[in-house]
C-alpha atoms as a PDB file:
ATOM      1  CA  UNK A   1      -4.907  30.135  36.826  1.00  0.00           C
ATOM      2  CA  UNK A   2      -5.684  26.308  37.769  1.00  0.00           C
ATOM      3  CA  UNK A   3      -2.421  24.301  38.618  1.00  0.00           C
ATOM      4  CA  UNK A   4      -1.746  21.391  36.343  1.00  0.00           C
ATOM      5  CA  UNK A   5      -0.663  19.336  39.273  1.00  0.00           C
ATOM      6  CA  UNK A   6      -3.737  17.911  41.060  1.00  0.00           C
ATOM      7  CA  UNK A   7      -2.055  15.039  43.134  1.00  0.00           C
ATOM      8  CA  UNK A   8       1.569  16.712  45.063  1.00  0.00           C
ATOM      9  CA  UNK A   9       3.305  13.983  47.272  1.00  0.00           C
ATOM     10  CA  UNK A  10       5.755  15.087  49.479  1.00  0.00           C
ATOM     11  CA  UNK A  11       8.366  13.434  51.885  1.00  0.00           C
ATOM     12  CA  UNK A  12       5.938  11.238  52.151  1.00  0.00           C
ATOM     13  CA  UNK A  13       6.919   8.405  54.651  1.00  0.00           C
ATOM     14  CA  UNK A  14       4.936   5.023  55.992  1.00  0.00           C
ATOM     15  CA  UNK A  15       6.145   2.871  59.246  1.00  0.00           C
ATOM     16  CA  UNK A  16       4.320  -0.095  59.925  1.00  0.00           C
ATOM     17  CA  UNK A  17       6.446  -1.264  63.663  1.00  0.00           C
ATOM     18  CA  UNK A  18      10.052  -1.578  62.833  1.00  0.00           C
ATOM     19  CA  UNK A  19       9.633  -1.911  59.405  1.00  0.00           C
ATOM     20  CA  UNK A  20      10.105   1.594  56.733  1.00  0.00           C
ATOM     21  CA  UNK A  21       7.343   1.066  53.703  1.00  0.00           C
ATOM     22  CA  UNK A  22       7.996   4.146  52.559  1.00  0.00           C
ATOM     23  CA  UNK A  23      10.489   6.558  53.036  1.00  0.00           C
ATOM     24  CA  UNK A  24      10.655  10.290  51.479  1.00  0.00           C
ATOM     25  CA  UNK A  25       8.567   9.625  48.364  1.00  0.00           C
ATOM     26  CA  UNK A  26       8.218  12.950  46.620  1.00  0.00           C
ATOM     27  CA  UNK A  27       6.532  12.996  43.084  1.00  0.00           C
ATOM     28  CA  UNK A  28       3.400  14.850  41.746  1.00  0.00           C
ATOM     29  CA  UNK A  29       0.502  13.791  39.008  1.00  0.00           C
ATOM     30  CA  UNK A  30      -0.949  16.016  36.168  1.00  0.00           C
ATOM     31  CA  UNK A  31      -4.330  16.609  35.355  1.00  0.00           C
ATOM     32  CA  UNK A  32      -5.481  14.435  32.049  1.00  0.00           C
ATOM     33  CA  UNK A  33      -1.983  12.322  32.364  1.00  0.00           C
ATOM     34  CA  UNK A  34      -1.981   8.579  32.591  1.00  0.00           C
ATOM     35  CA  UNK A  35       0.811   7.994  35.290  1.00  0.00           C
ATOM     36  CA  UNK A  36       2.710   4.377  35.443  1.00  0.00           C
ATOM     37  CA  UNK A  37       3.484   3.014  39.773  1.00  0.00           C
ATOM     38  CA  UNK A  38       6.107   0.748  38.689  1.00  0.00           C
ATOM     39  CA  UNK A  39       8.476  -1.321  40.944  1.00  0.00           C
ATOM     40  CA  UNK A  40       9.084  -5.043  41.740  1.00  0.00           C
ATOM     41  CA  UNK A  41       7.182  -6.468  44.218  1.00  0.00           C
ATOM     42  CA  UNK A  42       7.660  -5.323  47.884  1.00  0.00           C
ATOM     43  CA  UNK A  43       8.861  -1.988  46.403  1.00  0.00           C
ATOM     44  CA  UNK A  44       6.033  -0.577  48.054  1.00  0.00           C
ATOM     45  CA  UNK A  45       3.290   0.392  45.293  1.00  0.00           C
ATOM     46  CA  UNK A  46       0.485  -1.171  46.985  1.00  0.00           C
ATOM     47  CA  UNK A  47       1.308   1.050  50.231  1.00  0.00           C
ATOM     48  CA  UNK A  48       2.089   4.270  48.421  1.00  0.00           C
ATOM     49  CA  UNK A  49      -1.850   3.598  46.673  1.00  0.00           C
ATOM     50  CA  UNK A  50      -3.108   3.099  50.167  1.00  0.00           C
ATOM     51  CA  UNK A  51      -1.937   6.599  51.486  1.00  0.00           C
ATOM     52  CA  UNK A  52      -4.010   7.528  48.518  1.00  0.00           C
ATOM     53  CA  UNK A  53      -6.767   6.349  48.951  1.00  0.00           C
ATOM     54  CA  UNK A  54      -6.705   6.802  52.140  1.00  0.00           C
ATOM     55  CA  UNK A  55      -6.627   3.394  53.544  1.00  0.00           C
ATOM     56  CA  UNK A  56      -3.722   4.091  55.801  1.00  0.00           C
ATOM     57  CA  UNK A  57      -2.061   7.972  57.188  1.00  0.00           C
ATOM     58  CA  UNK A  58       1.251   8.433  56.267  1.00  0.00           C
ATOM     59  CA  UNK A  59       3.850   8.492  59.199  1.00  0.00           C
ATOM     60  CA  UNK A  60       5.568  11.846  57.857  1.00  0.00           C
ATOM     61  CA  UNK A  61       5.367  14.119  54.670  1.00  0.00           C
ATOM     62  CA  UNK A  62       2.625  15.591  52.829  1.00  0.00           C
ATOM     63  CA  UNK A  63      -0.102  15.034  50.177  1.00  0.00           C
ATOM     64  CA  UNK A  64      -2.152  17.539  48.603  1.00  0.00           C
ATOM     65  CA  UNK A  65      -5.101  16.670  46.459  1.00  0.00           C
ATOM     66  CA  UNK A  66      -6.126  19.587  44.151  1.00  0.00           C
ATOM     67  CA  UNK A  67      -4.378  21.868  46.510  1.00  0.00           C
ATOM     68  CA  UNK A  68      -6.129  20.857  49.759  1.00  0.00           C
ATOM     69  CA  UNK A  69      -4.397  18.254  52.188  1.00  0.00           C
ATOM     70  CA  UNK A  70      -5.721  14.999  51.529  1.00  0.00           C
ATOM     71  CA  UNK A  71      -6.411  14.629  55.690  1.00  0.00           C
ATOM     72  CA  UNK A  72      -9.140  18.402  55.414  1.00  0.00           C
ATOM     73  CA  UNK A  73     -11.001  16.197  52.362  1.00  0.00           C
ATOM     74  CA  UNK A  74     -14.677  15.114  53.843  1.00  0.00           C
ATOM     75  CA  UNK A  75     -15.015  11.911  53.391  1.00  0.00           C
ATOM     76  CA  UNK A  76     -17.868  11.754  50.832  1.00  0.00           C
ATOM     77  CA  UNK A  77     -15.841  15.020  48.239  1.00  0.00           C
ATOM     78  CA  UNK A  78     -12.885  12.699  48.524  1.00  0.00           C
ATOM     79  CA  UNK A  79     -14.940   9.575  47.336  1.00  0.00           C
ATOM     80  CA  UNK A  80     -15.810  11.761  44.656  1.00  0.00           C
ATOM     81  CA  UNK A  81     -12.570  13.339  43.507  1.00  0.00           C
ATOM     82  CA  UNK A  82     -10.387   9.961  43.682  1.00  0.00           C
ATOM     83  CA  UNK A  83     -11.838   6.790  42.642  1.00  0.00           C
ATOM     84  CA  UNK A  84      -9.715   3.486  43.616  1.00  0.00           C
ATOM     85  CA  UNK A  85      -9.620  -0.185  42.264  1.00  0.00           C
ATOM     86  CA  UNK A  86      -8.387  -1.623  45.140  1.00  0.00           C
ATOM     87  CA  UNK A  87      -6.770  -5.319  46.035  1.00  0.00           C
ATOM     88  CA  UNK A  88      -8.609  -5.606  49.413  1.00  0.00           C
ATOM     89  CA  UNK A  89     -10.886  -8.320  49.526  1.00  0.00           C
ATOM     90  CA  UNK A  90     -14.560  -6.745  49.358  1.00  0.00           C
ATOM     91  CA  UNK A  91     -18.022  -8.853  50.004  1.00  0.00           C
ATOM     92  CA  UNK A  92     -20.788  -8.233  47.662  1.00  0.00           C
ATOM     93  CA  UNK A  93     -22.973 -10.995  49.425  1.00  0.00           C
ATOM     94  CA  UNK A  94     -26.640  -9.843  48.651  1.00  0.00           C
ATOM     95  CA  UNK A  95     -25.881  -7.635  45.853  1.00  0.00           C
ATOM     96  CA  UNK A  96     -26.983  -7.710  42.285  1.00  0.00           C
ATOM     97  CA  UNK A  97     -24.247  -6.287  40.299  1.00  0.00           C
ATOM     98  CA  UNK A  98     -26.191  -3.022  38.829  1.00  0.00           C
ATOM     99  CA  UNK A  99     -26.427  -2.398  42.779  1.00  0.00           C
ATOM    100  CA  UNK A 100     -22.600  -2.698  42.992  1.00  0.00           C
ATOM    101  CA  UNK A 101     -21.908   0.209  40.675  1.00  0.00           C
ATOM    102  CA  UNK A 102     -25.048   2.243  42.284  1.00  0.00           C
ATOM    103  CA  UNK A 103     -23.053   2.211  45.605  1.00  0.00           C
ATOM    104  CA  UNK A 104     -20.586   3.264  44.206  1.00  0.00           C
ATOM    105  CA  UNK A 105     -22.228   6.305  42.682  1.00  0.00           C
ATOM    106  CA  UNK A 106     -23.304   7.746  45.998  1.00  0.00           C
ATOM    107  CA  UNK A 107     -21.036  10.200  46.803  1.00  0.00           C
ATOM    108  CA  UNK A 108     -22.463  12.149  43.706  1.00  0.00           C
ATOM    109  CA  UNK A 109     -25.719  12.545  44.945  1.00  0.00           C
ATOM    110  CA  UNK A 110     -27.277  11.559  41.582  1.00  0.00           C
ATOM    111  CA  UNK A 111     -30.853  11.902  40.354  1.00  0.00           C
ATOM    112  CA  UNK A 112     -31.978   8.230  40.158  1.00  0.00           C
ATOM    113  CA  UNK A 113     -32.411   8.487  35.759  1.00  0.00           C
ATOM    114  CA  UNK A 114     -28.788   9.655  35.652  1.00  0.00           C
ATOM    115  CA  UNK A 115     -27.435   6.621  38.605  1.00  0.00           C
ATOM    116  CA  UNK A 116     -29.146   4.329  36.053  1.00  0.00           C
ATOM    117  CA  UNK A 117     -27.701   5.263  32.723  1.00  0.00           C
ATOM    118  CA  UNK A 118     -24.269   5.517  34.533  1.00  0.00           C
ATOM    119  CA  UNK A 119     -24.303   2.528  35.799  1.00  0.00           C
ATOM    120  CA  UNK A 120     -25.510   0.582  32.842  1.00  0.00           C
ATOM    121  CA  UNK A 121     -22.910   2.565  30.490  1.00  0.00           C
ATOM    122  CA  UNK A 122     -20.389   1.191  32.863  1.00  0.00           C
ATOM    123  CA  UNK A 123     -21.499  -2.193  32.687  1.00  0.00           C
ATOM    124  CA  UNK A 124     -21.868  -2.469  29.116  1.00  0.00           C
ATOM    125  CA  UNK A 125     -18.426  -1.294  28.896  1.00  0.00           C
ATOM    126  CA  UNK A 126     -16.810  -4.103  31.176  1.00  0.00           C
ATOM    127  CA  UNK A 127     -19.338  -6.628  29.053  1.00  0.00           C
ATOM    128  CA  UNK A 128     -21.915  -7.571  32.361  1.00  0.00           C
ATOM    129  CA  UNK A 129     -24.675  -5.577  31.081  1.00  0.00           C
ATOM    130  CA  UNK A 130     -26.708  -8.478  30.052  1.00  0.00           C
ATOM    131  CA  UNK A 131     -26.218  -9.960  34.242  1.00  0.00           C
ATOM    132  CA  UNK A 132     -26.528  -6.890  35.746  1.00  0.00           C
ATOM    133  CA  UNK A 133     -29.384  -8.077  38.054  1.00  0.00           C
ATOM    134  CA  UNK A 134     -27.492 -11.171  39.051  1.00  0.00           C
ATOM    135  CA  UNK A 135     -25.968 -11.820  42.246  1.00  0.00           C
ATOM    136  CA  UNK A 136     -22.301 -10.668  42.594  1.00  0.00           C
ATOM    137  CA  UNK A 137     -21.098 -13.368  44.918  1.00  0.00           C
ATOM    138  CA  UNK A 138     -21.602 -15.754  41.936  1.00  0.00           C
ATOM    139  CA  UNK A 139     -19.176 -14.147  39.859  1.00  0.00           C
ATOM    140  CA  UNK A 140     -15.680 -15.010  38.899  1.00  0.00           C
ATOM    141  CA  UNK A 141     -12.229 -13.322  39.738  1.00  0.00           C
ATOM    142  CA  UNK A 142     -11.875 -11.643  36.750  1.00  0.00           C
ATOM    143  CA  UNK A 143     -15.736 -11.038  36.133  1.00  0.00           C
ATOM    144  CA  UNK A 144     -15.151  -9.742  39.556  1.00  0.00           C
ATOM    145  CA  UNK A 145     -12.749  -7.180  38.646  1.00  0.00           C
ATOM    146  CA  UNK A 146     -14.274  -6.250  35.788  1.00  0.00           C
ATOM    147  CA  UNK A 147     -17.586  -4.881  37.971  1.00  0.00           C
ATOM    148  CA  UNK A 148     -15.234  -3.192  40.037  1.00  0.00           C
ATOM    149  CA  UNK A 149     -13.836  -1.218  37.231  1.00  0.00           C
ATOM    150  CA  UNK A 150     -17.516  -0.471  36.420  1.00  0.00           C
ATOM    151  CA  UNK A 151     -17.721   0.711  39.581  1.00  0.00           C
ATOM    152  CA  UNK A 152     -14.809   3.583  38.996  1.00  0.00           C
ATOM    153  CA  UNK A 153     -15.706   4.084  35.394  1.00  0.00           C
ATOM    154  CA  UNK A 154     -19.750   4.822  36.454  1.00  0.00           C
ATOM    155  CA  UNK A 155     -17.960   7.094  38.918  1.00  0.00           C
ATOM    156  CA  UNK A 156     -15.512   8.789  36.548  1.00  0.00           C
ATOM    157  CA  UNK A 157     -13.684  11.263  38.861  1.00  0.00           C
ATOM    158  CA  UNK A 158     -10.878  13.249  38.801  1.00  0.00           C
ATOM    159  CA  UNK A 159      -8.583  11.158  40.113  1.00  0.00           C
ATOM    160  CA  UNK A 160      -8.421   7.616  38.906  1.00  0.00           C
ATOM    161  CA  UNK A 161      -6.078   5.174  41.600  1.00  0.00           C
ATOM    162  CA  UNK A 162      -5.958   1.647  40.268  1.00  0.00           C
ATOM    163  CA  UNK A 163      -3.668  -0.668  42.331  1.00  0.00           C
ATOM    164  CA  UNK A 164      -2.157  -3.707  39.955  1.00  0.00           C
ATOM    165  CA  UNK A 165      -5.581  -3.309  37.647  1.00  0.00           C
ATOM    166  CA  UNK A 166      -4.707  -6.075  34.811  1.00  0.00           C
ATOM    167  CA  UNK A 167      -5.269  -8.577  37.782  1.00  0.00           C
ATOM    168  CA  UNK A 168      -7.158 -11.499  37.183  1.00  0.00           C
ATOM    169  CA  UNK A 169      -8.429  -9.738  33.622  1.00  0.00           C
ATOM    170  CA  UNK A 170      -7.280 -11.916  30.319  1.00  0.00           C
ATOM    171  CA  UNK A 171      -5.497 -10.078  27.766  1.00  0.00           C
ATOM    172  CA  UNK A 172      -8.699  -8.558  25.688  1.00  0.00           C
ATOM    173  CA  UNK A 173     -10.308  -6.976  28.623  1.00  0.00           C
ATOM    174  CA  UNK A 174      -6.676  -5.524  30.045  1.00  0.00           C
ATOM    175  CA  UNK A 175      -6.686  -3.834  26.989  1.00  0.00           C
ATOM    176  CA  UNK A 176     -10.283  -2.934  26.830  1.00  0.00           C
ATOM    177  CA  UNK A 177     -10.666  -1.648  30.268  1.00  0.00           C
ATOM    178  CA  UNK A 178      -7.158   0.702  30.568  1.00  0.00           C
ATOM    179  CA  UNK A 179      -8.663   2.067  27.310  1.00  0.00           C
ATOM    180  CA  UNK A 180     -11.945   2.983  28.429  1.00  0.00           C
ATOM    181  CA  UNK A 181     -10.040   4.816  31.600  1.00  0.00           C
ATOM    182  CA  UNK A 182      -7.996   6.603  29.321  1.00  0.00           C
ATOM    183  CA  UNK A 183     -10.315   8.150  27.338  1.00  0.00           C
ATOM    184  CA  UNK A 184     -11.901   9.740  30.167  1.00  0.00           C
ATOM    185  CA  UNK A 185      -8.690  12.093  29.755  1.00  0.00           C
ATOM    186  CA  UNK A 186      -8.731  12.149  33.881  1.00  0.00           C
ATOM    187  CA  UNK A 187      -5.320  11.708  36.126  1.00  0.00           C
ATOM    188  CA  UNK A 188      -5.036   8.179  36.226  1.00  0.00           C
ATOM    189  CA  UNK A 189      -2.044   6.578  38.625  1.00  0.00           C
ATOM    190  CA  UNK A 190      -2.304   2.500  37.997  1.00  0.00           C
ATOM    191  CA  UNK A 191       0.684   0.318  39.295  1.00  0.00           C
ATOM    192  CA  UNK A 192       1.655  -2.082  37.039  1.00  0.00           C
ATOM    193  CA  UNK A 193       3.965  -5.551  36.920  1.00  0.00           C
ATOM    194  CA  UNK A 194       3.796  -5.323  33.104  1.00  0.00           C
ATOM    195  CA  UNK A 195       6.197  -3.010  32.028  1.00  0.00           C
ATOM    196  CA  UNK A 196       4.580  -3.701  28.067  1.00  0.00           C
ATOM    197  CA  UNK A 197       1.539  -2.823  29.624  1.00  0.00           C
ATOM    198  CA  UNK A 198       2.373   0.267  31.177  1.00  0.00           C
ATOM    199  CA  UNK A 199       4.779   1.341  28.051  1.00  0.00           C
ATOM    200  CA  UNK A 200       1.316   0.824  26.023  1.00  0.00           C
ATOM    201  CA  UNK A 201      -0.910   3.371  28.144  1.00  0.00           C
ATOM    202  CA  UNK A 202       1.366   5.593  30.301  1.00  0.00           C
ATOM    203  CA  UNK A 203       2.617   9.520  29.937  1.00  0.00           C
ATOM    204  CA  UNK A 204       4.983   9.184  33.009  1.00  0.00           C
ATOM    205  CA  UNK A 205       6.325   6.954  35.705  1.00  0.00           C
ATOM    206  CA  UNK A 206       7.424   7.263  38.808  1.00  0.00           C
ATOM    207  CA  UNK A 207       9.837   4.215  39.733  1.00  0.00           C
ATOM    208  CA  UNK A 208       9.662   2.613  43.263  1.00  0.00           C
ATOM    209  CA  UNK A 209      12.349   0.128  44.596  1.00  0.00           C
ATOM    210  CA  UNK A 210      13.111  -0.424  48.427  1.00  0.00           C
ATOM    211  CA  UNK A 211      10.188   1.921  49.545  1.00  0.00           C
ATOM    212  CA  UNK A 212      11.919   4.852  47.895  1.00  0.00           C
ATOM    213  CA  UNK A 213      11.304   6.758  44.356  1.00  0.00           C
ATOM    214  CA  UNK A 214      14.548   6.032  42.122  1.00  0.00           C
ATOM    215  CA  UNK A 215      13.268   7.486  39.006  1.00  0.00           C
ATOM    216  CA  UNK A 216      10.488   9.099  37.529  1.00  0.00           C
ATOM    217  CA  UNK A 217       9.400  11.027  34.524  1.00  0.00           C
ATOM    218  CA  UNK A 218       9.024  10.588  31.091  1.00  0.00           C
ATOM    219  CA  UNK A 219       8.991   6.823  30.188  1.00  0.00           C
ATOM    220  CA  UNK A 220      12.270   6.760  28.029  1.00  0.00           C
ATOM    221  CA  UNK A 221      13.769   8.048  30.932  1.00  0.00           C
ATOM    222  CA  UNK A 222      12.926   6.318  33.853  1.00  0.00           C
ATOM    223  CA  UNK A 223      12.972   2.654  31.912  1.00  0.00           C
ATOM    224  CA  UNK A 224      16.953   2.639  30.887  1.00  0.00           C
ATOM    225  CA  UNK A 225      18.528  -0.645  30.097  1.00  0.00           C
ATOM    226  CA  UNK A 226      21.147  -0.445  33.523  1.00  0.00           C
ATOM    227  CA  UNK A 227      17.798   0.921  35.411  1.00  0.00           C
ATOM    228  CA  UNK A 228      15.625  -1.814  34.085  1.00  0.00           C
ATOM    229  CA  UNK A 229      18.898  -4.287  35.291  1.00  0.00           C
ATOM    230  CA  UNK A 230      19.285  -3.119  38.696  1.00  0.00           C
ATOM    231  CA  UNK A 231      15.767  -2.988  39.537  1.00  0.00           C
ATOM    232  CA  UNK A 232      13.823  -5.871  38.030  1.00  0.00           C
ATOM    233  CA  UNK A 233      17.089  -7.997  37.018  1.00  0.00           C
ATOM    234  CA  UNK A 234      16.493  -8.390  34.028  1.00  0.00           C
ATOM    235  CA  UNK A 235      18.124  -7.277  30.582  1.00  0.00           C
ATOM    236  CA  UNK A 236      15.464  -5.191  28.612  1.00  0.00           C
ATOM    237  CA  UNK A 237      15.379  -2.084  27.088  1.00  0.00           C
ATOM    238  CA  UNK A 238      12.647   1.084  25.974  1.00  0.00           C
ATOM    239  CA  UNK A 239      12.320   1.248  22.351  1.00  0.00           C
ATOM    240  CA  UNK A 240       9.410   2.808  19.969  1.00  0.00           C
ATOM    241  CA  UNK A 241       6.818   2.759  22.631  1.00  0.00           C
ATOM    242  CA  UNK A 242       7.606  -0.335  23.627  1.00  0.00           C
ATOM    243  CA  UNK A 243       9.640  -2.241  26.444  1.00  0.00           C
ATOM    244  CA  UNK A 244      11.595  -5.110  25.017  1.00  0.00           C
ATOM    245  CA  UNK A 245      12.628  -7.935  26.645  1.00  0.00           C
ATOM    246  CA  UNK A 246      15.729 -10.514  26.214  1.00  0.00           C
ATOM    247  CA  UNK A 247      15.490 -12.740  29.083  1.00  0.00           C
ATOM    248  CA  UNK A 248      16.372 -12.535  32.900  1.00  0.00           C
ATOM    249  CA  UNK A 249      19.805 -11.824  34.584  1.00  0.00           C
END
């Protein structure tokens, strides 16, 4: 029988000198589940998603991706399995944006037809279809953004990791573009800011503050009102589907 859990974090720890990141973060991800990173800023979501996408090693702990340890992945099966939108800068001087998403498709080892109708399925979605042979560098931060979601979209793989991915976008294309990822019906962990946002697409969240997991689970449960206080300081509250807001404390 196939586990349920494809993504099992465990103790997981970061250093970086004197400073903890990260410090016994245990939580696990379900296949087909849209999981919510959630935590102020400096609560250490961006670090956690760099572990995962292997950016950085963790200084302690484990994590096992679809019951291998993420360290015994080759490199090219892992760029498969887990996708990431990342926040790293990334230069696309030289390249047309169609080529963008084909790089991004290599780790498949495609036929060239099938590259091409991924790729401009992708970019359709994200709205660049119609400048898909212009250069990239000429593009805006959002535009930007939105190619590299066609990027992990043309990809589609098991695991989608998308690191603060409303950034930049305006409202229609936050909503367009979560939706699209959703309806693959793949593991998805995004860190979010926007706690409407992630009430609006999420299963579960896991809850970061200080480095270290305070809450996670069902939605309703990890976004209490004294929760919601203590860790973002400010007085809202979880209520059909949707996280309401009074005003900070």
């Amino acid at each position: 029988m196939v586990s349920n859990t494809i993504v099992a974090v465990d103790g997981v720890g970061l250093n970086k000198g004197d400073a903890i990141l990260l410090d016994e973060v245990s939580f696990t991800l379900e296949r087909g589940k849209f999981h919510a990173l959630l935590g102020p800023n400096g609560a250490g979501k961006s670090s956690l998603m760099r572990l995962l996408y292997r950016a950085d090693r963790a200084s302690r702990g484990r994590i096992v991706i679809d019951d291998r340890e993420i360290s015994a992945w080759p490199r090219r099966d892992y760029a498969a399995m887990a996708g990431a939108l990342v926040q790293e800068a990334v230069t696309l001087s030289g390249l047309s944006l169609i080529e963008v998403v084909r790089l991004g498709l290599l780790p498949l080892r495609l036929g060239g037809a099938e590259v091409e109708r991924r790729a401009e399925e992708a970019l359709a979605i994200v709205g660049l279809l119609a400048r898909a042979g212009e250069d990239a560098t000429h593009l805006s931060g959002g535009e930007q953004q939105r190619l590299f979601f066609a990027q992990v979209l043309a990809l589609d793989p098991e695991i989608y990791l998308l690191d603060e991915p409303h950034n930049h976008l305006d409202l229609h294309y936050q909503y367009v573009l979560l939706e699209a990822v959703k309806a693959r019906g793949k593991a998805v962990l995004a860190s979010f800011h926007d706690l409407t946002l992630a009430a609006r697409f999420c299963d579960s969240a896991v809850l970061l503050d200080h480095g270290r997991v305070v809450a996670q689970g069902a939605l309703t449960k990890v976004l209490t009102p004294e929760r919601i206080a203590e860790v973002y300081r400010i007085d809202a509250w979880f209520e059909d589907g949707a996280v309401r807001i009074a005003g900070a404390l």
